[in-house]
PDB file of N, CA and C in Angstrom:
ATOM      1  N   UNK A   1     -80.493  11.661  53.339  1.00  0.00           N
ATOM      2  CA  UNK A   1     -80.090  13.054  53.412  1.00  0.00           C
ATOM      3  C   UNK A   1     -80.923  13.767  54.467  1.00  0.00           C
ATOM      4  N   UNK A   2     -80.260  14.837  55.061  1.00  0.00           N
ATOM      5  CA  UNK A   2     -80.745  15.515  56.259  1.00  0.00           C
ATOM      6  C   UNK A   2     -81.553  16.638  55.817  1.00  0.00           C
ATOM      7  N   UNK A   3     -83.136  16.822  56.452  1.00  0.00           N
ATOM      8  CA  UNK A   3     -83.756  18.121  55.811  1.00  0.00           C
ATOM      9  C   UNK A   3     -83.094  19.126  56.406  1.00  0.00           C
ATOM     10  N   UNK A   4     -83.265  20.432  55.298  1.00  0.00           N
ATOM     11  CA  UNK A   4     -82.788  21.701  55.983  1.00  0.00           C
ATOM     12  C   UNK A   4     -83.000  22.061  57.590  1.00  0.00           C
ATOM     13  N   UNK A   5     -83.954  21.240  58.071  1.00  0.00           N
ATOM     14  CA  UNK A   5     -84.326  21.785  59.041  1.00  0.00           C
ATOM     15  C   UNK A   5     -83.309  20.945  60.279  1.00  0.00           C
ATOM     16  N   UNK A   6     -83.583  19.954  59.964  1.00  0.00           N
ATOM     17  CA  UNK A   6     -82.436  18.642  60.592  1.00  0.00           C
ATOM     18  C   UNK A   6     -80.938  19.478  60.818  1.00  0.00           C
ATOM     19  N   UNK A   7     -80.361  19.567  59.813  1.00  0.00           N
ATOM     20  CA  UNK A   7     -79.025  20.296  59.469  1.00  0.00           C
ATOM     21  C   UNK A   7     -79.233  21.375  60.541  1.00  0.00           C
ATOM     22  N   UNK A   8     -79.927  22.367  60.611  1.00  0.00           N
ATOM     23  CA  UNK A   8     -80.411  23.259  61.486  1.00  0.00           C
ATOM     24  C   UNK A   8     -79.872  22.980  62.415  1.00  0.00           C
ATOM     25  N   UNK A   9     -81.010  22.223  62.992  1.00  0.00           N
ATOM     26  CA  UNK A   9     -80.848  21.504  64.530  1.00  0.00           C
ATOM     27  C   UNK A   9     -79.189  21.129  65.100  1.00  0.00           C
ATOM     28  N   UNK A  10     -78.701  20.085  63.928  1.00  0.00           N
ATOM     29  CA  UNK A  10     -77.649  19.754  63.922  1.00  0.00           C
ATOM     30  C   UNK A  10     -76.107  20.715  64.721  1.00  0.00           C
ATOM     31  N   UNK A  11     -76.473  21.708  63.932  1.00  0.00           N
ATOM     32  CA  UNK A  11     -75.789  22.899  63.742  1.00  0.00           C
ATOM     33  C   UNK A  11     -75.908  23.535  64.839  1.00  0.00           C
ATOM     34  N   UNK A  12     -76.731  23.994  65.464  1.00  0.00           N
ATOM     35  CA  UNK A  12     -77.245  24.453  66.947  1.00  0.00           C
ATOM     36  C   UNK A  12     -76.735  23.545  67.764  1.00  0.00           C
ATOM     37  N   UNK A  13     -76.880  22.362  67.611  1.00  0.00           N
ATOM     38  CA  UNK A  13     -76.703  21.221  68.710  1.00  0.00           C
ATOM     39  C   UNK A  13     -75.221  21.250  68.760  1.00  0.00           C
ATOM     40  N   UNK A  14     -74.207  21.892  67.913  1.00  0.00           N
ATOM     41  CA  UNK A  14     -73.491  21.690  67.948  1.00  0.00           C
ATOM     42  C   UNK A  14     -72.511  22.961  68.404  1.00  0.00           C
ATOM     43  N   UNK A  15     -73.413  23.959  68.262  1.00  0.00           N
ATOM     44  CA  UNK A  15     -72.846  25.024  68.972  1.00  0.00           C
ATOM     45  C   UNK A  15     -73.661  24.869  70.459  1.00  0.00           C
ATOM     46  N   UNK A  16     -74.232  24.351  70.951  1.00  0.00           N
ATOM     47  CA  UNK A  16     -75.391  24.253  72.462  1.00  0.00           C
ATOM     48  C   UNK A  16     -73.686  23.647  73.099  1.00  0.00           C
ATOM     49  N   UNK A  17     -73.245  22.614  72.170  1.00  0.00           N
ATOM     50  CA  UNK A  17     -71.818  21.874  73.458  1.00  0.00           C
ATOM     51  C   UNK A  17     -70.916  22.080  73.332  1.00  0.00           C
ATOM     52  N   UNK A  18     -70.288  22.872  72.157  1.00  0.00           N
ATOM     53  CA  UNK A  18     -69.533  23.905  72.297  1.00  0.00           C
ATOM     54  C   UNK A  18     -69.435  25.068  73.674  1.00  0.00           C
ATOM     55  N   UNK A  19     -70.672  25.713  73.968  1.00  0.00           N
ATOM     56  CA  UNK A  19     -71.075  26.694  74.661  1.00  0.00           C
ATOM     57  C   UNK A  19     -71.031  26.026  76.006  1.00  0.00           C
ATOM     58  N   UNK A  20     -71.496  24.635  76.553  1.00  0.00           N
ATOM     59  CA  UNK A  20     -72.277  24.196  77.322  1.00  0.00           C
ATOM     60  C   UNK A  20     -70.535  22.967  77.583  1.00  0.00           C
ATOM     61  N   UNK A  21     -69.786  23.126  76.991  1.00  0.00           N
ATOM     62  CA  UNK A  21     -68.547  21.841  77.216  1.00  0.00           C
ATOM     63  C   UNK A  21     -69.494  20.586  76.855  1.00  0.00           C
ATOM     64  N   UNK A  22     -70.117  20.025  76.611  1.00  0.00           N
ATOM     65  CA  UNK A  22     -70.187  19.241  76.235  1.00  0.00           C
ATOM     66  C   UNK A  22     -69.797  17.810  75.077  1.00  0.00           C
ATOM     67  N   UNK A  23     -69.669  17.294  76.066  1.00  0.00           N
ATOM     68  CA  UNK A  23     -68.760  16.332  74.562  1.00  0.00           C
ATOM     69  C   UNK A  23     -69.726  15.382  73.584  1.00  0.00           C
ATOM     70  N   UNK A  24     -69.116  14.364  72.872  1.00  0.00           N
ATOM     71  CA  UNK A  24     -70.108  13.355  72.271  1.00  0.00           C
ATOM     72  C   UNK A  24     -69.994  12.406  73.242  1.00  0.00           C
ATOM     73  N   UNK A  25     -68.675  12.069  74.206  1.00  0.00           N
ATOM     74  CA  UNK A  25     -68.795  10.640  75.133  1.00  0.00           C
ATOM     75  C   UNK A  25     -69.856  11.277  75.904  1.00  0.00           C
ATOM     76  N   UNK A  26     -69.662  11.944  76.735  1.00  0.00           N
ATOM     77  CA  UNK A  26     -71.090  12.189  77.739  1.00  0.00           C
ATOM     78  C   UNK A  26     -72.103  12.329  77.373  1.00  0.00           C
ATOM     79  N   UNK A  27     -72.479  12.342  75.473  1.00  0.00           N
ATOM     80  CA  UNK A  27     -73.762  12.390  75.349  1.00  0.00           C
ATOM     81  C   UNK A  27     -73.875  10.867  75.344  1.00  0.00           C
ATOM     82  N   UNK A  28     -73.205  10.433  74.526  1.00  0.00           N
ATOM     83  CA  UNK A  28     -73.419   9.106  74.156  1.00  0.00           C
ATOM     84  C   UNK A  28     -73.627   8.128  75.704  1.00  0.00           C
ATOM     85  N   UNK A  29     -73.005   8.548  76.288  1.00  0.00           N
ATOM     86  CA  UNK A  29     -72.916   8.066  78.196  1.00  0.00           C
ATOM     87  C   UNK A  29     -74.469   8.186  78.497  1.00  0.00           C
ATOM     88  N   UNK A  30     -74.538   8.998  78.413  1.00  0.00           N
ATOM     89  CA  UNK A  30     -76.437   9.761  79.197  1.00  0.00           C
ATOM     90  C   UNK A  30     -77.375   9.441  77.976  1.00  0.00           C
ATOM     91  N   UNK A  31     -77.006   8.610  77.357  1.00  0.00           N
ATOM     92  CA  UNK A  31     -78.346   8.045  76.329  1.00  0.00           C
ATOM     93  C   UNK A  31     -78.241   6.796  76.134  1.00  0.00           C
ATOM     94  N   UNK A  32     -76.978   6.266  76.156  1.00  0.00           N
ATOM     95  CA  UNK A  32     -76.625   5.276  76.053  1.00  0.00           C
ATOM     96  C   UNK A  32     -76.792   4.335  74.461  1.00  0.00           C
ATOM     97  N   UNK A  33     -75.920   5.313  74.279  1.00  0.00           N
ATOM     98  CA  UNK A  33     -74.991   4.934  72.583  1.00  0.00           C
ATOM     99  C   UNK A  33     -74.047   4.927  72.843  1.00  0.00           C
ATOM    100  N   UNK A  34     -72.926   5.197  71.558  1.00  0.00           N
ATOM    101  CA  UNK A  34     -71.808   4.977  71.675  1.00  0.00           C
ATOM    102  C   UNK A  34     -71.598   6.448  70.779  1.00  0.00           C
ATOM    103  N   UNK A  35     -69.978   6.461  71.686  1.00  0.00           N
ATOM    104  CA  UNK A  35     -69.642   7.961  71.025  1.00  0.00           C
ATOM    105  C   UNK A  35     -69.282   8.703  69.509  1.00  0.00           C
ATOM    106  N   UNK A  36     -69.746   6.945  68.795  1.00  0.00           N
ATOM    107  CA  UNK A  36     -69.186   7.157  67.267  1.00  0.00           C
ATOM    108  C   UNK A  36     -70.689   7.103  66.775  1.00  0.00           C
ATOM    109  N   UNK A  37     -71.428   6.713  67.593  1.00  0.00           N
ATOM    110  CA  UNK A  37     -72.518   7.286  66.676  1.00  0.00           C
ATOM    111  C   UNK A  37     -73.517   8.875  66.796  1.00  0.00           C
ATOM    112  N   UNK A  38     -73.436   9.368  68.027  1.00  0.00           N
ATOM    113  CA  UNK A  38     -72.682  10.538  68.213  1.00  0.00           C
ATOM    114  C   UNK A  38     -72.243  11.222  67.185  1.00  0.00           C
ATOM    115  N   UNK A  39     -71.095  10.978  66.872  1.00  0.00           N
ATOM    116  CA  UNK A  39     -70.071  12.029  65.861  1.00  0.00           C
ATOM    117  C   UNK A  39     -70.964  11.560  64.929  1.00  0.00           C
ATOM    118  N   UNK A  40     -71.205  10.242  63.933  1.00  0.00           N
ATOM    119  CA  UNK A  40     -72.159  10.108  62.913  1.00  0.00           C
ATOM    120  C   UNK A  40     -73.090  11.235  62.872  1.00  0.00           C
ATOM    121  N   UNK A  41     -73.718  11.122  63.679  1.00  0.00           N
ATOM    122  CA  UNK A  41     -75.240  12.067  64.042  1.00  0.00           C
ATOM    123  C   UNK A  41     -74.834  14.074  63.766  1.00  0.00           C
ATOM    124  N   UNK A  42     -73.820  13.897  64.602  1.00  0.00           N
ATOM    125  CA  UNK A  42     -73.513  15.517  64.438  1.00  0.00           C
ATOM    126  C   UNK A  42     -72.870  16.039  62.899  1.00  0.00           C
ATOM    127  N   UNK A  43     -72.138  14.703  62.617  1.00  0.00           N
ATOM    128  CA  UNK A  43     -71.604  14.932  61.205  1.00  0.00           C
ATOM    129  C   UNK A  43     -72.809  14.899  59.637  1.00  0.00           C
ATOM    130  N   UNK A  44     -73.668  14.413  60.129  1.00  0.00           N
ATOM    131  CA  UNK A  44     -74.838  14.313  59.053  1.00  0.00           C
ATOM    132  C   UNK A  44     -74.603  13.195  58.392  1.00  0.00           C
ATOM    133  N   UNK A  45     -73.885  12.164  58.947  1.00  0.00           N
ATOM    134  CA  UNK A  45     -73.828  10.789  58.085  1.00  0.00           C
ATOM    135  C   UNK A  45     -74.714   9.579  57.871  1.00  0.00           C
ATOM    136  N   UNK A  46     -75.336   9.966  59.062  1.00  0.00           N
ATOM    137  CA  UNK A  46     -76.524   9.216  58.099  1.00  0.00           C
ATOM    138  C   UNK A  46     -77.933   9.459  57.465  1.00  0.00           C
ATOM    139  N   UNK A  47     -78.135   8.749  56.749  1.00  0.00           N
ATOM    140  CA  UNK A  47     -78.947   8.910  55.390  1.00  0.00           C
ATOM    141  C   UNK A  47     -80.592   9.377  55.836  1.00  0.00           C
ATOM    142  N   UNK A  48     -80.970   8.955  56.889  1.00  0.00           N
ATOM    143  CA  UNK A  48     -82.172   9.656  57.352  1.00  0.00           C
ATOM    144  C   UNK A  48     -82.463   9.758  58.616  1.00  0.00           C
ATOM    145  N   UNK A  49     -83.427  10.378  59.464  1.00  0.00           N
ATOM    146  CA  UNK A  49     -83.579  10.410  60.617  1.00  0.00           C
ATOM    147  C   UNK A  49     -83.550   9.495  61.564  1.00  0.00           C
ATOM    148  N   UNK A  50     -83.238   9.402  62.646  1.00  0.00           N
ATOM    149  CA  UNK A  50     -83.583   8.181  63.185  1.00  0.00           C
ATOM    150  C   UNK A  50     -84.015   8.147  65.208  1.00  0.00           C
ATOM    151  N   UNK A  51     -84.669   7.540  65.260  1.00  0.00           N
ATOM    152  CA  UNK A  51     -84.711   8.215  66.876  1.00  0.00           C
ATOM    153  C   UNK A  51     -83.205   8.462  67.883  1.00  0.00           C
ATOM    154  N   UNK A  52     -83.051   8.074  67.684  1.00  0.00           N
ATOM    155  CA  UNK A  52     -81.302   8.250  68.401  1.00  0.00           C
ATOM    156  C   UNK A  52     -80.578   9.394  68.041  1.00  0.00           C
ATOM    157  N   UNK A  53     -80.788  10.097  66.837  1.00  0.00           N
ATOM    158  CA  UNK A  53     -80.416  11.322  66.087  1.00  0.00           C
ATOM    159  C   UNK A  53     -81.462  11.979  67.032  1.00  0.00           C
ATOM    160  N   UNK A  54     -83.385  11.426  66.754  1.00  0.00           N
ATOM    161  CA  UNK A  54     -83.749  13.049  67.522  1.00  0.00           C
ATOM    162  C   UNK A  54     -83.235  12.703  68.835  1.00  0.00           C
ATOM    163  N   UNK A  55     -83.058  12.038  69.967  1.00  0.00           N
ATOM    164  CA  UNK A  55     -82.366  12.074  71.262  1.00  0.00           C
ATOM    165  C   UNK A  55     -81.556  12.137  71.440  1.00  0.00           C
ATOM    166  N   UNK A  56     -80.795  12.093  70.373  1.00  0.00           N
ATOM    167  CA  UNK A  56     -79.470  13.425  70.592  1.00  0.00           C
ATOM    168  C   UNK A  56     -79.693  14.422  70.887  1.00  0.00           C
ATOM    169  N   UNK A  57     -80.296  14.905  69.626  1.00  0.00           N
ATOM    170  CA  UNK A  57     -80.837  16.087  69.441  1.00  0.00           C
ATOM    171  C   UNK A  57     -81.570  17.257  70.379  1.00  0.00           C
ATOM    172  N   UNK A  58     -82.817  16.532  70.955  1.00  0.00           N
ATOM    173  CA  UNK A  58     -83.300  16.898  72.344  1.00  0.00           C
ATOM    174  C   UNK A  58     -82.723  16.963  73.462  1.00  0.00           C
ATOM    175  N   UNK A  59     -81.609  16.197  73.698  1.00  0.00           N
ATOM    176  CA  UNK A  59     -80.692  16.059  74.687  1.00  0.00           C
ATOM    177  C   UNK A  59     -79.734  17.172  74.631  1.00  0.00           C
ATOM    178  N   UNK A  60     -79.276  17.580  73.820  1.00  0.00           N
ATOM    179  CA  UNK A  60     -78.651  18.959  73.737  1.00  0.00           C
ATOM    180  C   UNK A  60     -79.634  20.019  73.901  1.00  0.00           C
ATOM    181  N   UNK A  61     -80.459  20.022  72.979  1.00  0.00           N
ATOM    182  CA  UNK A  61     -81.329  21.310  72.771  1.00  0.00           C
ATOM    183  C   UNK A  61     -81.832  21.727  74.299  1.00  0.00           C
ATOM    184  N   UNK A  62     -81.870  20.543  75.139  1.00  0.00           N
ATOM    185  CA  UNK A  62     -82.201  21.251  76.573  1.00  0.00           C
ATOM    186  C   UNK A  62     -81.396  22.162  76.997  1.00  0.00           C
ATOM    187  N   UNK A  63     -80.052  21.928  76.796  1.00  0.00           N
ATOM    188  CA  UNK A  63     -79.014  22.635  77.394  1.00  0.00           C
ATOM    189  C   UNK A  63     -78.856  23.848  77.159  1.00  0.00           C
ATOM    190  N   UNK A  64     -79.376  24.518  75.569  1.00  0.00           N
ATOM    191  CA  UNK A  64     -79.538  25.661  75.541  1.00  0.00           C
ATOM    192  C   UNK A  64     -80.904  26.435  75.891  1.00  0.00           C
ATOM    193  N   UNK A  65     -81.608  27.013  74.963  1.00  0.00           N
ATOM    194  CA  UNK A  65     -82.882  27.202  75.303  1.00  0.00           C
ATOM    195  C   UNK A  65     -84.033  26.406  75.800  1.00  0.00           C
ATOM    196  N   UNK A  66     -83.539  25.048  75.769  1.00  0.00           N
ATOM    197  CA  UNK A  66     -84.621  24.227  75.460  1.00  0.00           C
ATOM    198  C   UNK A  66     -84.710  23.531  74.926  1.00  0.00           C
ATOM    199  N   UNK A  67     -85.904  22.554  74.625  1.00  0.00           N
ATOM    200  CA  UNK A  67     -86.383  22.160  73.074  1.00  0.00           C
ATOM    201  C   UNK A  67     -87.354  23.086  73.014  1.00  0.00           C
ATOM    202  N   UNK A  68     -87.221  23.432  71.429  1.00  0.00           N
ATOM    203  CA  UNK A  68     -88.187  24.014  70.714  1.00  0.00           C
ATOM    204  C   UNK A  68     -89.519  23.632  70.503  1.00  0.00           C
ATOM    205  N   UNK A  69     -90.485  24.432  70.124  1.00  0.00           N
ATOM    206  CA  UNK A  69     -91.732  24.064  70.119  1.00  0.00           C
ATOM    207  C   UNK A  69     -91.687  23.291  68.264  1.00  0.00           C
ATOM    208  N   UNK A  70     -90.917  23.394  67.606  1.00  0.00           N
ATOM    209  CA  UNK A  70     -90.660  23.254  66.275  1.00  0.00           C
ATOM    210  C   UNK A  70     -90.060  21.506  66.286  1.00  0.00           C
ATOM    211  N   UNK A  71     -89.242  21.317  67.285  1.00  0.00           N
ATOM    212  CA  UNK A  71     -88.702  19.851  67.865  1.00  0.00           C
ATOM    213  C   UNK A  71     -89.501  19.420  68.630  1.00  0.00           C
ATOM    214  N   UNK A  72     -90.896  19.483  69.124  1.00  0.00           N
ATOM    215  CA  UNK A  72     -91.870  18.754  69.741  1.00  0.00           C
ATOM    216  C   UNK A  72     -92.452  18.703  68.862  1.00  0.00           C
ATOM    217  N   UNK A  73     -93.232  19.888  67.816  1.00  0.00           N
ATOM    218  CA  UNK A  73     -93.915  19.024  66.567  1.00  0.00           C
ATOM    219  C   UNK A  73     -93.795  18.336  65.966  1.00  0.00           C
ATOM    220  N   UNK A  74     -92.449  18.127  65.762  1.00  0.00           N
ATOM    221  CA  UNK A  74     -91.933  17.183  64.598  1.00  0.00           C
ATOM    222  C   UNK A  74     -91.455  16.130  64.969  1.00  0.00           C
ATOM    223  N   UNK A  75     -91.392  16.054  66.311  1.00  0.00           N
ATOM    224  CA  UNK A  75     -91.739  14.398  67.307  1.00  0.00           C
ATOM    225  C   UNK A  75     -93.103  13.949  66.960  1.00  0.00           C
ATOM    226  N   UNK A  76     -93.134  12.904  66.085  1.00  0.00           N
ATOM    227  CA  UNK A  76     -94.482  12.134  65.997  1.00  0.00           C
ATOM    228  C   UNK A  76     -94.909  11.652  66.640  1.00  0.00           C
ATOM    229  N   UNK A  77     -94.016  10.623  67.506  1.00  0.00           N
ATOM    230  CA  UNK A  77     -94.445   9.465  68.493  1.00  0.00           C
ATOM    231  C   UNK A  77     -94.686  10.414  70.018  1.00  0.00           C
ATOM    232  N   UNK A  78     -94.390  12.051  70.160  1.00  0.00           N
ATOM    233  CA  UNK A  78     -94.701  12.828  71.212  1.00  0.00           C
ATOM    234  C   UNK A  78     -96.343  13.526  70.864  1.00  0.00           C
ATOM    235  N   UNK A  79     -96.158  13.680  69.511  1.00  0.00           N
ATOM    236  CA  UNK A  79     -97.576  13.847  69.695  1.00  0.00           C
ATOM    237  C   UNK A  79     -98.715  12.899  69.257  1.00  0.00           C
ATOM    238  N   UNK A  80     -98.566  11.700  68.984  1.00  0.00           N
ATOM    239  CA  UNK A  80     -98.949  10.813  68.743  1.00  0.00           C
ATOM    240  C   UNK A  80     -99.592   9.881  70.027  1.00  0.00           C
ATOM    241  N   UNK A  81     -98.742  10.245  70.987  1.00  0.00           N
ATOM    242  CA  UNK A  81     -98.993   9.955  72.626  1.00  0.00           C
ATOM    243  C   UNK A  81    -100.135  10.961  73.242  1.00  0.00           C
ATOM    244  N   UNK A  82     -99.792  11.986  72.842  1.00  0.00           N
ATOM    245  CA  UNK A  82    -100.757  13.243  73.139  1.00  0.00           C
ATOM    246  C   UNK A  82    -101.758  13.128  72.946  1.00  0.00           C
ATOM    247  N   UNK A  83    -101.995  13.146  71.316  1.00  0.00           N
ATOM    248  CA  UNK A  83    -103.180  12.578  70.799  1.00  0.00           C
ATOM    249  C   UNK A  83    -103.933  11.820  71.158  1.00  0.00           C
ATOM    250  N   UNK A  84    -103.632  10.392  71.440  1.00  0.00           N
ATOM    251  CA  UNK A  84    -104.458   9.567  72.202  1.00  0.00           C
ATOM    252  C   UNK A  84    -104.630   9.356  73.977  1.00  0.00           C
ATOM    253  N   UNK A  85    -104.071  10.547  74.638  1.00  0.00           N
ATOM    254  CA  UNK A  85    -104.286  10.802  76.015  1.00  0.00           C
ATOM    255  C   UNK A  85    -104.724  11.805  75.981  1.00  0.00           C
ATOM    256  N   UNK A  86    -104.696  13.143  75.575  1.00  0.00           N
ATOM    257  CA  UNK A  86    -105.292  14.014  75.975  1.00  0.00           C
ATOM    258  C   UNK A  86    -106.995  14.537  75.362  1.00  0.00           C
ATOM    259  N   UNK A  87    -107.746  14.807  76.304  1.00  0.00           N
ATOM    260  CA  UNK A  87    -108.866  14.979  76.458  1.00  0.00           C
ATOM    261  C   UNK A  87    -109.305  16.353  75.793  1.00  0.00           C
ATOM    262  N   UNK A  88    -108.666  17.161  75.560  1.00  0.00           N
ATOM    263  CA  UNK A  88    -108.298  18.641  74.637  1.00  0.00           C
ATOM    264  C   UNK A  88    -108.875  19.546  76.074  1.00  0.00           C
ATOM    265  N   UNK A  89    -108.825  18.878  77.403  1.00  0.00           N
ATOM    266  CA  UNK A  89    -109.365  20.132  77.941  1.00  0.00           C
ATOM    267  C   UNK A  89    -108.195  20.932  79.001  1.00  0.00           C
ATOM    268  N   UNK A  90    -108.076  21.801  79.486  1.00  0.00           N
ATOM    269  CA  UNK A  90    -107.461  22.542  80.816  1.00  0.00           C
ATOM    270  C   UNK A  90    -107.074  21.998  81.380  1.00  0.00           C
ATOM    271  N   UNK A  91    -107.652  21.619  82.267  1.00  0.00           N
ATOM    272  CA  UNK A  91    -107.621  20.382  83.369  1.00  0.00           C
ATOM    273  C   UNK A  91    -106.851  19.016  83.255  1.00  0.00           C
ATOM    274  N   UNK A  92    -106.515  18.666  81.945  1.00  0.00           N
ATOM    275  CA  UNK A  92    -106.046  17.742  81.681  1.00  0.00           C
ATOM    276  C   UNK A  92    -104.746  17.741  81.486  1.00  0.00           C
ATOM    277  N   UNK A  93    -104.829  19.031  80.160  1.00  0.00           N
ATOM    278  CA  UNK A  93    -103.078  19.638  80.043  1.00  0.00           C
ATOM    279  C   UNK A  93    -102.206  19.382  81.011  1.00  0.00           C
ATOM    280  N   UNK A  94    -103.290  20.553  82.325  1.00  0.00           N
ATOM    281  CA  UNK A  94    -102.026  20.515  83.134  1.00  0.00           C
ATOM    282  C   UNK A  94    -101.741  19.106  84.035  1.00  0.00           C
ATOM    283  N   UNK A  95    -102.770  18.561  84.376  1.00  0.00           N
ATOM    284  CA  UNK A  95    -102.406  17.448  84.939  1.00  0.00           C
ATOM    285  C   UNK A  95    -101.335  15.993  83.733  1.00  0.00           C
ATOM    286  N   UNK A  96    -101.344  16.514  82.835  1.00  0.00           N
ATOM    287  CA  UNK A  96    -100.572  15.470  81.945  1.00  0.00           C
ATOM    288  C   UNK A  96     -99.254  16.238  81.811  1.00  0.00           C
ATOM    289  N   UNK A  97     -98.728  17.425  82.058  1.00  0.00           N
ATOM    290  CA  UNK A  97     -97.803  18.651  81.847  1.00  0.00           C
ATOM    291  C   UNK A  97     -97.394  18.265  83.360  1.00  0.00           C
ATOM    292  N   UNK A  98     -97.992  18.074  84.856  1.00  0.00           N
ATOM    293  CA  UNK A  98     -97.641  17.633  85.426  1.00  0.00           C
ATOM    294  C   UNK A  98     -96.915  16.564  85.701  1.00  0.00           C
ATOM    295  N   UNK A  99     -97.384  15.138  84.960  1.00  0.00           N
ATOM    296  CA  UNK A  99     -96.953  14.142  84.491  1.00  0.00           C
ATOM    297  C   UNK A  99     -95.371  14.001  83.647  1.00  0.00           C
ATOM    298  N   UNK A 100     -95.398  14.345  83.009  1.00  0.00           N
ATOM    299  CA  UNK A 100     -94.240  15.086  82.069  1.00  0.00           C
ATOM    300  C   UNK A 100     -92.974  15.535  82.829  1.00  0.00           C
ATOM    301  N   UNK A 101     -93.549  16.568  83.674  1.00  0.00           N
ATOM    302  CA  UNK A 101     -92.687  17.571  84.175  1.00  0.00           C
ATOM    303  C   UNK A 101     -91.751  16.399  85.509  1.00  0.00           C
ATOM    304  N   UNK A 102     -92.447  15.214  85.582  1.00  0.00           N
ATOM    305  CA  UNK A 102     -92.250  15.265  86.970  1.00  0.00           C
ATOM    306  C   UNK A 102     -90.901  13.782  86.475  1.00  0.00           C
ATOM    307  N   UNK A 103     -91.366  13.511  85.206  1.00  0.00           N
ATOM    308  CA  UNK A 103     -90.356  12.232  84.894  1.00  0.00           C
ATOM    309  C   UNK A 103     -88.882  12.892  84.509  1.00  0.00           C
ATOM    310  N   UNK A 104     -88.271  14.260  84.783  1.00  0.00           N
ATOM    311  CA  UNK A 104     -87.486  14.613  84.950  1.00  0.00           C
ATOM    312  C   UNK A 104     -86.825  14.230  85.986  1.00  0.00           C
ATOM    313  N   UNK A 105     -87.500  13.993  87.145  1.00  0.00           N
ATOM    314  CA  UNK A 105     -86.623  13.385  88.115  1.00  0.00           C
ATOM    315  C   UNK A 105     -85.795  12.110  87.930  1.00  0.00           C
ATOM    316  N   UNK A 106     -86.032  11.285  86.783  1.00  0.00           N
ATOM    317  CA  UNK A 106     -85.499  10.153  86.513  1.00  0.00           C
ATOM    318  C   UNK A 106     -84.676   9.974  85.609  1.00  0.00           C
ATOM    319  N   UNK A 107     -84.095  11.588  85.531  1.00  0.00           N
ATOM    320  CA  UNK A 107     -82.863  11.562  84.706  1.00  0.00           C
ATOM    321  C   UNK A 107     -82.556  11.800  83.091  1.00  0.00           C
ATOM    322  N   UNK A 108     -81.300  11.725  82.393  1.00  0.00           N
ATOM    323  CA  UNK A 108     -81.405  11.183  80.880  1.00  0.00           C
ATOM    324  C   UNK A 108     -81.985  10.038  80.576  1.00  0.00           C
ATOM    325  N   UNK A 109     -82.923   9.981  79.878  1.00  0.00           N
ATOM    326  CA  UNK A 109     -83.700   8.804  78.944  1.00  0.00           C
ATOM    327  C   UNK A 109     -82.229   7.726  79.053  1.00  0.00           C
ATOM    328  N   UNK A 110     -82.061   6.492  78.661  1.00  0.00           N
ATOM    329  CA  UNK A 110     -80.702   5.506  78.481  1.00  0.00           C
ATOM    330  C   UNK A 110     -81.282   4.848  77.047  1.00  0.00           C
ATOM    331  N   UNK A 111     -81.614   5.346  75.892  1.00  0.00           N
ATOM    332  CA  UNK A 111     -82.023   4.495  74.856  1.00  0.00           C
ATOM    333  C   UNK A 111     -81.789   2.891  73.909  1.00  0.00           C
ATOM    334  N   UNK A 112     -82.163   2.594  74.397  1.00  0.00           N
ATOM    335  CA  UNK A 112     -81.257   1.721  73.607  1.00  0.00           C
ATOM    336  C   UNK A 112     -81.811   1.635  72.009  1.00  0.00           C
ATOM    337  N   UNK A 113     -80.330   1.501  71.291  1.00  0.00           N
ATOM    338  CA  UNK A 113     -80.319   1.508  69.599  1.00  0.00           C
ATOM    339  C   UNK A 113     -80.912   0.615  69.494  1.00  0.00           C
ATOM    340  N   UNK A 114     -81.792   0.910  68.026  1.00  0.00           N
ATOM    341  CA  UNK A 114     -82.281  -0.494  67.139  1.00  0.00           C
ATOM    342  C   UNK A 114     -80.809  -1.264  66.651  1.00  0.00           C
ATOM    343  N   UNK A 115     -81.129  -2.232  65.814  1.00  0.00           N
ATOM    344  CA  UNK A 115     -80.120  -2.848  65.621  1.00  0.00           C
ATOM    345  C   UNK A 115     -79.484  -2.272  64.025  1.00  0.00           C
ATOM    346  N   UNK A 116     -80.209  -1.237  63.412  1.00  0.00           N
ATOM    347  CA  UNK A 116     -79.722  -0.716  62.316  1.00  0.00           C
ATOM    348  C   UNK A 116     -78.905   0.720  63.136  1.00  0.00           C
ATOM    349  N   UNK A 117     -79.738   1.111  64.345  1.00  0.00           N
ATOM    350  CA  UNK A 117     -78.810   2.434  64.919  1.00  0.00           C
ATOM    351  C   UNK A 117     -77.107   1.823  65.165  1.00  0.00           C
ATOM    352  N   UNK A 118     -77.509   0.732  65.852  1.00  0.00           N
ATOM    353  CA  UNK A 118     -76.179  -0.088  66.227  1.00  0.00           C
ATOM    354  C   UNK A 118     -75.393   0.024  64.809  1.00  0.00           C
ATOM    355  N   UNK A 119     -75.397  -0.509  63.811  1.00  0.00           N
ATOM    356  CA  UNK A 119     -74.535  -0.845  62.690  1.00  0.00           C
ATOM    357  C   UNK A 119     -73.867   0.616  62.125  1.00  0.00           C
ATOM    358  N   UNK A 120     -71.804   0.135  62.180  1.00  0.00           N
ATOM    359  CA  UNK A 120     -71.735   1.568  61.399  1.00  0.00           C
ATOM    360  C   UNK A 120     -71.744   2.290  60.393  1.00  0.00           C
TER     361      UNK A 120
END
């Protein structure tokens, strides 16, 4: 089951491609899933989170405001990376915020599913 907050997201994400034309094939295209798991994801069908749900998720949320500072906390493995690179100082931020900023040039992420994301 999806936390309230998930559903949230969901819900936004789903008005972001509404607003934005966006479909599920072109998400599923630029992440590299498939477009039925996609609709799974937006429909709340499956039973718990899964990384492919949050990169959905983030993958829309750019399109509107952003991602939220509420969808980077609750990325573990984003701050979990953080955690063990960053030095807690100024100087570092920005040079790792630099870092960050700059792997935009290389496009949508192409994920590939685990083999339970795969199954429908």
């Amino acid at each position: 089951m999806h936390s309230t907050e998930q559903k949230a997201r969901i819900e936004k994400a789903l008005q972001i491609c509404k607003a934005q034309g966006l479909t599920q094939a072109q998400i599923a295209s630029d992440l590299g899933a498939s477009q039925s798991q996609v609709s799974r994801i937006f429909a709340g069908q499956s039973v718990k989170a899964s990384r492919l749900a949050e990169e959905v998720l983030l993958y829309v949320e750019k399109f509107g405001v952003g991602v939220t500072a509420e969808a980077v906390k609750s990325n573990s493995e984003l701050v979990d990376a953080l955690a063990t690179t960053w030095d807690g100082s100024a100087a570092h931020a920005r040079a790792l915020s630099a870092v960050i900023r700059s792997l935009s040039a290389l496009g949508p992420l192409h994920v590939v599913p685990t083999p339970k994301e795969r199954r429908p």
